[in-house]
PDB file of N, CA and C in Angstrom:
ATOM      1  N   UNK A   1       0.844  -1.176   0.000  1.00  0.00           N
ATOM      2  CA  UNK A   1       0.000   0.000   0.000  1.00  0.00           C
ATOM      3  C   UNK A   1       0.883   1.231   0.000  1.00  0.00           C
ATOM      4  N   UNK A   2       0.791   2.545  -0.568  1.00  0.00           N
ATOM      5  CA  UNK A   2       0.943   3.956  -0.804  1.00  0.00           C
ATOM      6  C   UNK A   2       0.239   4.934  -0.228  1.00  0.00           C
ATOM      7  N   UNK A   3       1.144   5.451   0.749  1.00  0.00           N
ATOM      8  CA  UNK A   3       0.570   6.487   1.879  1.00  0.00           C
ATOM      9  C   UNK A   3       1.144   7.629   1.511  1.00  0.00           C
ATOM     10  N   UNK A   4       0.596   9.267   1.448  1.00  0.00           N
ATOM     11  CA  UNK A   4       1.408   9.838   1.860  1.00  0.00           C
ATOM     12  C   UNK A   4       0.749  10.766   2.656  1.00  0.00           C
ATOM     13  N   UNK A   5       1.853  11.143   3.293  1.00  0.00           N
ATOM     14  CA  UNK A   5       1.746  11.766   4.671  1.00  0.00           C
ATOM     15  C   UNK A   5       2.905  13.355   4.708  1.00  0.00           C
ATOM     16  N   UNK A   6       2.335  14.180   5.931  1.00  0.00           N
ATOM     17  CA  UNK A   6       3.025  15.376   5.602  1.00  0.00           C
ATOM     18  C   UNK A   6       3.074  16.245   6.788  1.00  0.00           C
ATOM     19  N   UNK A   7       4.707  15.526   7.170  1.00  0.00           N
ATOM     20  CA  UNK A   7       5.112  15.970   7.792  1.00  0.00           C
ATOM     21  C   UNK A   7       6.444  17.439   7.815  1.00  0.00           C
ATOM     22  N   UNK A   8       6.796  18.074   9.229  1.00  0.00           N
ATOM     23  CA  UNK A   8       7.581  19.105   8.894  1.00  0.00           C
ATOM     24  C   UNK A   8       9.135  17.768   8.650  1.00  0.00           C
ATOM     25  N   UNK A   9      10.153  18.942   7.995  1.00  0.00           N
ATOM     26  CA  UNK A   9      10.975  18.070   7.525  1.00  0.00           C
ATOM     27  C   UNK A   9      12.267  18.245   8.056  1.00  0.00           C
ATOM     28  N   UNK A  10      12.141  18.900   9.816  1.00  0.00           N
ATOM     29  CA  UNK A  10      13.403  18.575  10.222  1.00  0.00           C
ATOM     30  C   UNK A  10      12.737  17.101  11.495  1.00  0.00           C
ATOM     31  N   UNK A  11      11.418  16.989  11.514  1.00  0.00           N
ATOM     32  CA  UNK A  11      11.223  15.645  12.008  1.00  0.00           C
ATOM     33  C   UNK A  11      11.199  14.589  11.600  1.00  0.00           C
ATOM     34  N   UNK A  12      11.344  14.202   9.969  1.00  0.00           N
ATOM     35  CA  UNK A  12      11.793  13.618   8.958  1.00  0.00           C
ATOM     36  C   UNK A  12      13.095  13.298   9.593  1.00  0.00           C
ATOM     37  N   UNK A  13      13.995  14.371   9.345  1.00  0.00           N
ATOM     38  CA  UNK A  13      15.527  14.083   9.410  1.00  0.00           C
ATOM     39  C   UNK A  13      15.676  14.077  10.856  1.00  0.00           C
ATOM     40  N   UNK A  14      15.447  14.287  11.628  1.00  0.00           N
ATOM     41  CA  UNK A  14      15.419  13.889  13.067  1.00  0.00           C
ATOM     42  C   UNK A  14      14.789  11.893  13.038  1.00  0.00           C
ATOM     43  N   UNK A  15      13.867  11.784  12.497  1.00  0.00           N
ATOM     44  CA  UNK A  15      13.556  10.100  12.705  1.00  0.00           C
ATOM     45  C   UNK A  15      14.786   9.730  11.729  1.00  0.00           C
ATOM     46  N   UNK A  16      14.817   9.853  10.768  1.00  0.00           N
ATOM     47  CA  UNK A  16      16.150   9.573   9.896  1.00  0.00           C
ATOM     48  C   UNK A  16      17.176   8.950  10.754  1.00  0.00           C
ATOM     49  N   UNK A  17      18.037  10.011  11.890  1.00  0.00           N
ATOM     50  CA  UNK A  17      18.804   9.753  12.293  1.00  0.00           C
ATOM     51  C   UNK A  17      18.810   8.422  13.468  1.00  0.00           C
ATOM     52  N   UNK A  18      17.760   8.301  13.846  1.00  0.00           N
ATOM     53  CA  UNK A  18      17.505   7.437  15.269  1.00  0.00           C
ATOM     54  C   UNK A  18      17.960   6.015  14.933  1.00  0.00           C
ATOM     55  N   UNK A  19      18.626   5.550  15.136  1.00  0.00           N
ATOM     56  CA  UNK A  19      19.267   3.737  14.764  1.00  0.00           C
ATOM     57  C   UNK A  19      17.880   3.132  14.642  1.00  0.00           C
ATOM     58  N   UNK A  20      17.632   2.270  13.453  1.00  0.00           N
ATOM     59  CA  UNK A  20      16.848   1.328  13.320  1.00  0.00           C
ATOM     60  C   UNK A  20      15.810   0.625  14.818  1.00  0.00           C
ATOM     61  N   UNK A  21      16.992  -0.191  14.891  1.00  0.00           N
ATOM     62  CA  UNK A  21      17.023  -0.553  16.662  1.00  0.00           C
ATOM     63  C   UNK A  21      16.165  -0.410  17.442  1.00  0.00           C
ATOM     64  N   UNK A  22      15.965   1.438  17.439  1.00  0.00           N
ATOM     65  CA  UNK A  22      15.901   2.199  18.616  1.00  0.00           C
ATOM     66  C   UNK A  22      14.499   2.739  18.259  1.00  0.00           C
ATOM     67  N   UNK A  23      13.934   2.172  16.945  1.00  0.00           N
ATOM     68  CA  UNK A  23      12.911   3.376  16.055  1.00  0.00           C
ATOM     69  C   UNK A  23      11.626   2.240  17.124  1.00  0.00           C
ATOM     70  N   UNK A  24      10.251   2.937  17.085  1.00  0.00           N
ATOM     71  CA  UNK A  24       9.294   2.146  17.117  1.00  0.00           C
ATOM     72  C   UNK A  24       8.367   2.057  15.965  1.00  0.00           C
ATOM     73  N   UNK A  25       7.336   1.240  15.948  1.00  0.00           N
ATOM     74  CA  UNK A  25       6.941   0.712  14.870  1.00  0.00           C
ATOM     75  C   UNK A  25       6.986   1.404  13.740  1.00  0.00           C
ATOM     76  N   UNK A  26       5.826   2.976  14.539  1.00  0.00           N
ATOM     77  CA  UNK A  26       5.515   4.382  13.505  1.00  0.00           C
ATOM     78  C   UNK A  26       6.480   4.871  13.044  1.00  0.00           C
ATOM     79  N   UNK A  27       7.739   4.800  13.617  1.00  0.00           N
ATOM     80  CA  UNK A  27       8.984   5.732  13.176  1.00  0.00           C
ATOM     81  C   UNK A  27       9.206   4.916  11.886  1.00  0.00           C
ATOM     82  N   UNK A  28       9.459   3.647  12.246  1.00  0.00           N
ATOM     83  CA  UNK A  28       9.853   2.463  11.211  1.00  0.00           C
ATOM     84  C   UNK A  28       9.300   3.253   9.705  1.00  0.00           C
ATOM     85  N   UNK A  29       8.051   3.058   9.881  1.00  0.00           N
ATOM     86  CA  UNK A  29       7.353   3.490   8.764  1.00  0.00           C
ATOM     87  C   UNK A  29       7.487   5.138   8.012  1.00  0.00           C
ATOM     88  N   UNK A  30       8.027   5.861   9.469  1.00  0.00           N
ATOM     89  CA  UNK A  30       8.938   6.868   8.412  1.00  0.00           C
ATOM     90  C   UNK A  30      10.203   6.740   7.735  1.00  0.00           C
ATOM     91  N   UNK A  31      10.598   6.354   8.241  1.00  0.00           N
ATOM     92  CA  UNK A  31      12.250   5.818   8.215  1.00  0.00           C
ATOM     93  C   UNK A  31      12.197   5.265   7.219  1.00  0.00           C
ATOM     94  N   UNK A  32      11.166   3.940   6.454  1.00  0.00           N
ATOM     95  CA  UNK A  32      11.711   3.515   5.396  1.00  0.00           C
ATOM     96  C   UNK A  32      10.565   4.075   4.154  1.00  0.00           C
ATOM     97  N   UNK A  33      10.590   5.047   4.356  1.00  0.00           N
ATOM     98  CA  UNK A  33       9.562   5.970   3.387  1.00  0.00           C
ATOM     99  C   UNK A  33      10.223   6.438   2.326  1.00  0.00           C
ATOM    100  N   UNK A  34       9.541   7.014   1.750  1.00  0.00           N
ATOM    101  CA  UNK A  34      10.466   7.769   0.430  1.00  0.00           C
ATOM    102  C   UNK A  34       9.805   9.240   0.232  1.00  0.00           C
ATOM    103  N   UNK A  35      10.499   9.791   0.174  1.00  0.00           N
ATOM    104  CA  UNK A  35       9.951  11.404  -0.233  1.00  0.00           C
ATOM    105  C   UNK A  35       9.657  11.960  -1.263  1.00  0.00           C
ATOM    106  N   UNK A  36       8.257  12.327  -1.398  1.00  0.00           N
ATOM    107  CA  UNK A  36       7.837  12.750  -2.817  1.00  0.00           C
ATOM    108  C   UNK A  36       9.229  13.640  -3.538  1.00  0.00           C
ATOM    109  N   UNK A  37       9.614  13.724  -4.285  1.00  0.00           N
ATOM    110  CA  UNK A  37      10.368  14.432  -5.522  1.00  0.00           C
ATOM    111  C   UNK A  37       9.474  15.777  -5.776  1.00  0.00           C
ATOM    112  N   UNK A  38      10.098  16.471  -5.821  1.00  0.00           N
ATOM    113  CA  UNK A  38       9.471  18.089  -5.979  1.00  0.00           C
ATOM    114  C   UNK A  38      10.036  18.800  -7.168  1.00  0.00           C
ATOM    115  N   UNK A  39       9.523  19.693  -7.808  1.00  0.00           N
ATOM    116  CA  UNK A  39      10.025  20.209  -8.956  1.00  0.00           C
ATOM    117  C   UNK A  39      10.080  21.906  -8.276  1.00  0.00           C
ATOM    118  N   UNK A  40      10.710  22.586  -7.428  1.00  0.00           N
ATOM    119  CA  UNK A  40      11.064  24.463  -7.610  1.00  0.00           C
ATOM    120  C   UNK A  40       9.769  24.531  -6.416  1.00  0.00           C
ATOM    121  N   UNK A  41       9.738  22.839  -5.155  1.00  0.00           N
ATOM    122  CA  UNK A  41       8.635  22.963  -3.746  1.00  0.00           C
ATOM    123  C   UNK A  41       7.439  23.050  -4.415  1.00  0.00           C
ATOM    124  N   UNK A  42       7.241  22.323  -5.771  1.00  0.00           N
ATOM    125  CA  UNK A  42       5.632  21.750  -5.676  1.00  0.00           C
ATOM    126  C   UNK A  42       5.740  20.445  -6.279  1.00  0.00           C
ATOM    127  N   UNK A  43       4.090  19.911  -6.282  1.00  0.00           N
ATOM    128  CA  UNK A  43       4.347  18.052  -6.408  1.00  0.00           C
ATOM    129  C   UNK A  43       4.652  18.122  -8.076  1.00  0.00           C
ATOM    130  N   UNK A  44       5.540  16.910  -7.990  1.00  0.00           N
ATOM    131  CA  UNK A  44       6.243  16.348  -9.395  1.00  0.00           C
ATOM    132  C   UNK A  44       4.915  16.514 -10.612  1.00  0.00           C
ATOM    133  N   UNK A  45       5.449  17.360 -11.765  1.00  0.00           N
ATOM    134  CA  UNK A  45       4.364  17.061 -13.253  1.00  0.00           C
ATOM    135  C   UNK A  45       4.032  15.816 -13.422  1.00  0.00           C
ATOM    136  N   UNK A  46       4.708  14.277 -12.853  1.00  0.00           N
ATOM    137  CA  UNK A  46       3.912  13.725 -13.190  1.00  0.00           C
ATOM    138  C   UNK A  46       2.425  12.774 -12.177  1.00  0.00           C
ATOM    139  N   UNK A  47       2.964  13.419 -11.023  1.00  0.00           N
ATOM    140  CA  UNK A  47       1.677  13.004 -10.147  1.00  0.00           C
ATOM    141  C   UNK A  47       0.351  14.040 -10.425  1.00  0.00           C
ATOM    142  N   UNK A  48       0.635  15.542 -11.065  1.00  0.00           N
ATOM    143  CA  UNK A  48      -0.513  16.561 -11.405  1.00  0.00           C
ATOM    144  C   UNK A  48      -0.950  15.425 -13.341  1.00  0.00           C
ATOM    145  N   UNK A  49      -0.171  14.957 -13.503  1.00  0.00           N
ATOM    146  CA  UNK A  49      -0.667  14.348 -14.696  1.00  0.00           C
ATOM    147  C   UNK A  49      -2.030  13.341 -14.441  1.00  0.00           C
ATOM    148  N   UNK A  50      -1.407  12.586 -13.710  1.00  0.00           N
ATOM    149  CA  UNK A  50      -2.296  11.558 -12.990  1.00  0.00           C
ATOM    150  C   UNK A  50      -3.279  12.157 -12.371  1.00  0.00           C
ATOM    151  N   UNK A  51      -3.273  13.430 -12.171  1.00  0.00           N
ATOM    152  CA  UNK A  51      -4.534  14.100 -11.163  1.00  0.00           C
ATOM    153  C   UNK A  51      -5.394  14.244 -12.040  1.00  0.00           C
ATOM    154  N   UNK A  52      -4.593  14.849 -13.680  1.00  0.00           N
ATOM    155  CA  UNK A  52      -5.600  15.780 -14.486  1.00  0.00           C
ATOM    156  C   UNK A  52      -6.235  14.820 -15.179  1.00  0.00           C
ATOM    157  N   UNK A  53      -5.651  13.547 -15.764  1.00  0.00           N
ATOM    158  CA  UNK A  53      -6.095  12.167 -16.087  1.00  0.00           C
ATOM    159  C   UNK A  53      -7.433  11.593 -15.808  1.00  0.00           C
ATOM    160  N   UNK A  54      -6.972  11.707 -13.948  1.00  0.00           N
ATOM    161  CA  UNK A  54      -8.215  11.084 -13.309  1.00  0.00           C
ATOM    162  C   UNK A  54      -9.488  11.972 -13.583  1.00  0.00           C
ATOM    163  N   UNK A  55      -9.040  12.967 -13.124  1.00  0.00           N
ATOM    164  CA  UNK A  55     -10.584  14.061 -13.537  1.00  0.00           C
ATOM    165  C   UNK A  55     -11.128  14.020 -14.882  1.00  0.00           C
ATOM    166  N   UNK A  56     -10.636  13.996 -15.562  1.00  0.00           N
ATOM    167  CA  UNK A  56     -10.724  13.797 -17.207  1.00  0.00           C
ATOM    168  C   UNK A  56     -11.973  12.773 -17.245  1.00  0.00           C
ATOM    169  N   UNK A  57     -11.306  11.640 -16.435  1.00  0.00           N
ATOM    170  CA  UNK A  57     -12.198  10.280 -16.943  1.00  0.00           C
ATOM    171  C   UNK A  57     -13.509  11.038 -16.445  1.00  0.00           C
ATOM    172  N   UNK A  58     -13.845  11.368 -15.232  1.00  0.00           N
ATOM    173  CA  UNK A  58     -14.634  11.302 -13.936  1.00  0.00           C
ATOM    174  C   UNK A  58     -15.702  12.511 -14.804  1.00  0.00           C
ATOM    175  N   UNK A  59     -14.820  13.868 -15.481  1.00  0.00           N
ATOM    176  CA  UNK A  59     -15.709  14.924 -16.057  1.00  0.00           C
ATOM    177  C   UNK A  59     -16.293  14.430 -17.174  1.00  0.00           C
ATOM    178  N   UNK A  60     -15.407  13.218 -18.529  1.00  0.00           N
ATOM    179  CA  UNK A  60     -16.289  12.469 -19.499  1.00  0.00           C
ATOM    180  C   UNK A  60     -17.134  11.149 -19.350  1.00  0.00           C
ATOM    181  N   UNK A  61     -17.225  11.598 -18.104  1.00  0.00           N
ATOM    182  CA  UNK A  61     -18.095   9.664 -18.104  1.00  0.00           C
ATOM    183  C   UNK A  61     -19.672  10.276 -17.808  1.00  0.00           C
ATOM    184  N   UNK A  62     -20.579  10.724 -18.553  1.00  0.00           N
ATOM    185  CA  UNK A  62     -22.042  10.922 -18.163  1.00  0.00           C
ATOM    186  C   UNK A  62     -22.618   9.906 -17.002  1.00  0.00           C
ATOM    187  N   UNK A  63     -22.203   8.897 -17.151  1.00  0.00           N
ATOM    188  CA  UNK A  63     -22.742   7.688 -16.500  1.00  0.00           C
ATOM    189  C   UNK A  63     -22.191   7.264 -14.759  1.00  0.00           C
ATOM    190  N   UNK A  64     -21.332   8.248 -14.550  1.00  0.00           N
ATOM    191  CA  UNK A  64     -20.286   8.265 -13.401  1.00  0.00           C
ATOM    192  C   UNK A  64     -21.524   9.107 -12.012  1.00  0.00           C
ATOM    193  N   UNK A  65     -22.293   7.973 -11.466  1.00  0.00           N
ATOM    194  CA  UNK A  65     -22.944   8.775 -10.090  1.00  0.00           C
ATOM    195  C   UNK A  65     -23.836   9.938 -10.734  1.00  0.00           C
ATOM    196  N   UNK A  66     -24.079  11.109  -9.864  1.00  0.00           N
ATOM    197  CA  UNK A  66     -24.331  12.197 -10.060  1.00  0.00           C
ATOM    198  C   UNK A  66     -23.627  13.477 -10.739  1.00  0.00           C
ATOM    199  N   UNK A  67     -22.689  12.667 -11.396  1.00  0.00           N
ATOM    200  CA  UNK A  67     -21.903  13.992 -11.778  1.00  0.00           C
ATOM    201  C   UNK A  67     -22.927  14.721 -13.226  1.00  0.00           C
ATOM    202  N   UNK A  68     -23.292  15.654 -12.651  1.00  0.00           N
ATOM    203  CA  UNK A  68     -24.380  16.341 -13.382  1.00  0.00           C
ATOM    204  C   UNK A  68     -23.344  17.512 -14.589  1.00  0.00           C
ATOM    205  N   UNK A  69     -23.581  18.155 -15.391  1.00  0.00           N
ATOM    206  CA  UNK A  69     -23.149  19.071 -16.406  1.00  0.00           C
ATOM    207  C   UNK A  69     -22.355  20.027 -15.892  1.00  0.00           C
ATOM    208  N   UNK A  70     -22.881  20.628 -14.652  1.00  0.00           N
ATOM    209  CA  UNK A  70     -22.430  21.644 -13.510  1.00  0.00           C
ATOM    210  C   UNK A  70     -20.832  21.040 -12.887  1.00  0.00           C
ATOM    211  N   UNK A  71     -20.915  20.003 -12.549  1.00  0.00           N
ATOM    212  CA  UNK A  71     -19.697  19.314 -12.315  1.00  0.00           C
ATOM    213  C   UNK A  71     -18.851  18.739 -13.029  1.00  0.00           C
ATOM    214  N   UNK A  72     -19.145  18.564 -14.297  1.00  0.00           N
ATOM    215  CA  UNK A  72     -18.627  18.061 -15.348  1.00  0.00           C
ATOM    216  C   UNK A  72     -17.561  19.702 -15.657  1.00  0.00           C
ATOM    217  N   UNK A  73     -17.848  20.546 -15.718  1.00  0.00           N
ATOM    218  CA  UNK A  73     -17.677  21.847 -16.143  1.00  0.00           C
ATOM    219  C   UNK A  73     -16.924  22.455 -14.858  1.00  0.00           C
ATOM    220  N   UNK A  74     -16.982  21.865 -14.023  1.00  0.00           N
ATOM    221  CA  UNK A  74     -16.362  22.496 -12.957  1.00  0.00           C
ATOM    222  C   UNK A  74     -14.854  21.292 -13.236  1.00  0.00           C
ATOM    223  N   UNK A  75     -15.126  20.281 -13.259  1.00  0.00           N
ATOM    224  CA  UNK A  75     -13.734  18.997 -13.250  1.00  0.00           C
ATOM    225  C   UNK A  75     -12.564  19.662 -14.408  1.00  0.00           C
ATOM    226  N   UNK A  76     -13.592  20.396 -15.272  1.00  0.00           N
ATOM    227  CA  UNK A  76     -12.760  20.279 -16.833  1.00  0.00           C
ATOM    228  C   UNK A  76     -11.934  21.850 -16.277  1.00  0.00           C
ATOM    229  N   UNK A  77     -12.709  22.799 -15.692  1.00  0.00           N
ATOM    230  CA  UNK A  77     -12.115  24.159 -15.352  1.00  0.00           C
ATOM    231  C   UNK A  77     -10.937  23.601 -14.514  1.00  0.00           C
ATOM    232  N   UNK A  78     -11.377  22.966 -13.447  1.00  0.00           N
ATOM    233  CA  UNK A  78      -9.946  22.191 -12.462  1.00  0.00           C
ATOM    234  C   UNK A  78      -8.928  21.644 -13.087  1.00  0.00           C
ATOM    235  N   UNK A  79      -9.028  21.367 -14.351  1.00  0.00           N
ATOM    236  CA  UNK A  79      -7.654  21.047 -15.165  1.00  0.00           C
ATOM    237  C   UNK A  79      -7.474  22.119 -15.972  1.00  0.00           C
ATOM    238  N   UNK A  80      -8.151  22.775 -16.559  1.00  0.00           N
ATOM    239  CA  UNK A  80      -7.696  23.876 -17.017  1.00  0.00           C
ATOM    240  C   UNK A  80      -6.695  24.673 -15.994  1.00  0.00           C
ATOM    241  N   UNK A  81      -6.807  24.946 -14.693  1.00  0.00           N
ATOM    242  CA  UNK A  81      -5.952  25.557 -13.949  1.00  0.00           C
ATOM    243  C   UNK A  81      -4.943  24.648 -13.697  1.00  0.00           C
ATOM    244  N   UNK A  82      -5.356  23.491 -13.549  1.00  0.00           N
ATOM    245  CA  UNK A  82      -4.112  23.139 -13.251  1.00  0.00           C
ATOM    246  C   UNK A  82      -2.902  22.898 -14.422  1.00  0.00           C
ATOM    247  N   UNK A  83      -3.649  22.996 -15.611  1.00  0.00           N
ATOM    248  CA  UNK A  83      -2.900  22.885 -16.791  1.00  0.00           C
ATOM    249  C   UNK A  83      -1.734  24.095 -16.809  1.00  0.00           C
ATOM    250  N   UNK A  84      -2.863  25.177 -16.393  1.00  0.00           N
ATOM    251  CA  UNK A  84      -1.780  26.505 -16.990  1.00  0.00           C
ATOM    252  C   UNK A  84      -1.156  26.646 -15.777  1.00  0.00           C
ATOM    253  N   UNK A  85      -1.054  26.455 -14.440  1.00  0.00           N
ATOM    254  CA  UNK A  85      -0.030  26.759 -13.361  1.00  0.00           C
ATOM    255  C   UNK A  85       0.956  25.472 -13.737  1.00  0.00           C
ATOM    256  N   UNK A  86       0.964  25.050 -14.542  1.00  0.00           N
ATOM    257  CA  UNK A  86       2.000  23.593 -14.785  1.00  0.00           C
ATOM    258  C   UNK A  86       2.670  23.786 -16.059  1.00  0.00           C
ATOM    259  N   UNK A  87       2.238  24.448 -17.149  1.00  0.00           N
ATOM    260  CA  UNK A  87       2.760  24.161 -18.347  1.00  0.00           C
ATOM    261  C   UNK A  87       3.988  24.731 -18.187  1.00  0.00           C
ATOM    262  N   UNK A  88       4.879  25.086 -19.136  1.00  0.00           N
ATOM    263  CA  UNK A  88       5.943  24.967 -19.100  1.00  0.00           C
ATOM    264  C   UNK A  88       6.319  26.322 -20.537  1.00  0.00           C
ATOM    265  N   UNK A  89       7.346  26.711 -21.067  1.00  0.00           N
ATOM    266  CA  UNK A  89       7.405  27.248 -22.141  1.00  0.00           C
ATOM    267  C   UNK A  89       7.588  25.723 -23.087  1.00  0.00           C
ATOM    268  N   UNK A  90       8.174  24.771 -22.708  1.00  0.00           N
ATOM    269  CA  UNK A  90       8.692  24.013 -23.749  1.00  0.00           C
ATOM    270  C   UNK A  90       7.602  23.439 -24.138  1.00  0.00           C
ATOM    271  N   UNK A  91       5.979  23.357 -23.543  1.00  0.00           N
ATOM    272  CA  UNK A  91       4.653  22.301 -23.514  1.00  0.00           C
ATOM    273  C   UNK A  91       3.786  22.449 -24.031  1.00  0.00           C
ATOM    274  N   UNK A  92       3.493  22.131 -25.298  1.00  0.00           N
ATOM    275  CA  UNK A  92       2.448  22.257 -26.120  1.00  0.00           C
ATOM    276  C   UNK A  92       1.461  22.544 -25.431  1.00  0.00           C
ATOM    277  N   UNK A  93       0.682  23.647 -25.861  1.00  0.00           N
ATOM    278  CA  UNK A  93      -0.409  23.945 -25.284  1.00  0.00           C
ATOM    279  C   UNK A  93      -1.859  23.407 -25.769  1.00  0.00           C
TER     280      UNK A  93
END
């Protein structure tokens, strides 16, 4: 399973340091964690890919719950922003 969690990051490097040994269970589970990858302190282009992806499906599926026209239009605006706070000069628009 894939958790993430968000913590400050001199308690990161503070559990970091504590000997294996010495960690208890919860620490364990920081300790052998991995730290999201950041691009200039925001999440990696390709986990916002996977975000804009998912919404994609969720805003073209008519058949998905209640997602009515209103929300459909709201999912597609939510990638629109997130498109343009992400693109890039080099990224086809």
């Amino acid at each position: 399973m894939k958790i993430v969690i968000d913590i400050p990051e001199d308690y990161y490097k503070a559990i970091k340091e504590i000997p294996v040994e010495q960690s208890t269970a919860d620490m364990m589970i920081i300790h052998n964690g991995t730290p999201l990858k950041k691009l200039d302190g925001m999440i990696e282009k390709d986990v916002l890919c996977k975000i804009v992806a998912e919404i994609k499906r969720f805003a073209e599926n008519p058949n998905f719950g209640d997602l009515s026209l209103g929300a459909s239009c709201g999912a597609m605006k939510a990638i629109e922003i997130i498109n343009k706070h992400t693109a890039s000069e080099s990224d086809p628009e």
